[in-house]
Protein backbone atom coordinates (compact mmCIF):
# COMPACT_ATOMS: atom_id res chain seq x y z
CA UNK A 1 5.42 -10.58 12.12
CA UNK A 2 3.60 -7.25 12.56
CA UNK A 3 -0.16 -6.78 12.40
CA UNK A 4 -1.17 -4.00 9.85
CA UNK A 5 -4.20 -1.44 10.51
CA UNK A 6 -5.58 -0.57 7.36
CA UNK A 7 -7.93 2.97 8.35
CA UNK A 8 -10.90 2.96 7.18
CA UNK A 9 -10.35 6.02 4.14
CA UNK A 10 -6.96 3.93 3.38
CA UNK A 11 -9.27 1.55 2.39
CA UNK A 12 -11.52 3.81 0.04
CA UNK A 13 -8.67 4.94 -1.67
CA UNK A 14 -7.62 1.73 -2.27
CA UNK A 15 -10.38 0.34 -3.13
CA UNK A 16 -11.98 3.14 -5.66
CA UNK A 17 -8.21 3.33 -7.35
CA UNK A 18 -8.12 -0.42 -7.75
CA UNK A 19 -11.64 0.18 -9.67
CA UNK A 20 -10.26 3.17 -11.85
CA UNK A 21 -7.31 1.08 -12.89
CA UNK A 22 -9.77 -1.29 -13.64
CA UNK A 23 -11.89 0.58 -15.80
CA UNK A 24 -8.70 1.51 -17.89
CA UNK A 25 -7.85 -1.67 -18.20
CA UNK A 26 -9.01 -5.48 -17.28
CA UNK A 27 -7.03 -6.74 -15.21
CA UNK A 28 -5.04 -3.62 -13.83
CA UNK A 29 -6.83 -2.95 -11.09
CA UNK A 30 -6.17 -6.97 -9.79
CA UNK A 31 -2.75 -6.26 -10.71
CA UNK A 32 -2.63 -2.49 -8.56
CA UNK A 33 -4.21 -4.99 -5.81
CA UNK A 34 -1.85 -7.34 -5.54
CA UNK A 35 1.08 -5.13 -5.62
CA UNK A 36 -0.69 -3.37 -2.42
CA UNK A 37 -1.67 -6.79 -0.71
CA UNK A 38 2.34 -7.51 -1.55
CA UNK A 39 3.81 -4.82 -0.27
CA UNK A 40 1.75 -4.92 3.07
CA UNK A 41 3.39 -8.34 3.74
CA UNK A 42 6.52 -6.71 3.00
CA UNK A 43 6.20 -4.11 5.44
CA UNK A 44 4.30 -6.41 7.87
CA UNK A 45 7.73 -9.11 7.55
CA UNK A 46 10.19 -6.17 8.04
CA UNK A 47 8.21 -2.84 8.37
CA UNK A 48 11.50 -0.96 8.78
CA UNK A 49 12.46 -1.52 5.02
CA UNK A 50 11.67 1.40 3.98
CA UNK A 51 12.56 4.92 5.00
CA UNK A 52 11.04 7.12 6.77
CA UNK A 53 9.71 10.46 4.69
CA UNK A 54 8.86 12.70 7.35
CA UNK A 55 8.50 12.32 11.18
CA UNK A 56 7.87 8.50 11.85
CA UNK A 57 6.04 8.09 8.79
CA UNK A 58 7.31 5.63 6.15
CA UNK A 59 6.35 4.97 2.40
CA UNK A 60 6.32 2.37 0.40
CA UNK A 61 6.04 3.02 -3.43
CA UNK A 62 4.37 0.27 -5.55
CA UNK A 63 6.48 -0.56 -8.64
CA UNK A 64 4.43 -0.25 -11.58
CA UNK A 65 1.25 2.40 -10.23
CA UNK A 66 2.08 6.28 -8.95
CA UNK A 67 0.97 5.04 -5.07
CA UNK A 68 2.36 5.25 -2.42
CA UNK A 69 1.51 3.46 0.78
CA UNK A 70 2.02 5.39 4.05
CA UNK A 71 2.74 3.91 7.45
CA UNK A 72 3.74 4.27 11.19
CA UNK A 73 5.40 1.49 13.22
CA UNK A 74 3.89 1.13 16.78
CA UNK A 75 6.28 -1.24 18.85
């Protein structure tokens, strides 16, 4: 399994989104969470599931939220 580096701002965004949803709704922004804490495992399991979008970066687009998570794969 791959190790995943989670910057610092990727973080904030996260984290102050999670809080939006959650003043929307209660409930949504645990909801928004676990779909990103899901699909890190994903990508962490078998980071080359998705494709890439441009250069060597890939995206993963939660479900159910307009996010998308970005990534690079260092071997």
């Amino acid at each position: 399994m791959y190790k995943a580096i989670i910057l610092p701002l990727a973080k904030k965004d996260i984290r102050e989104a999670a809080l939006w949803y959650e003043g929307k709704q209660t409930g949504l922004g645990k909801r928004f969470a676990k779909q990103i804490r899901e699909n890190i495992t994903l990508i962490k399991k078998n980071p080359k599931v998705f494709n890439n979008r441009y250069d060597n970066v890939r995206t993963a687009v939660l479900k159910a939220f307009p996010f998308m998570l970005h990534y690079t794969i260092d071997e």
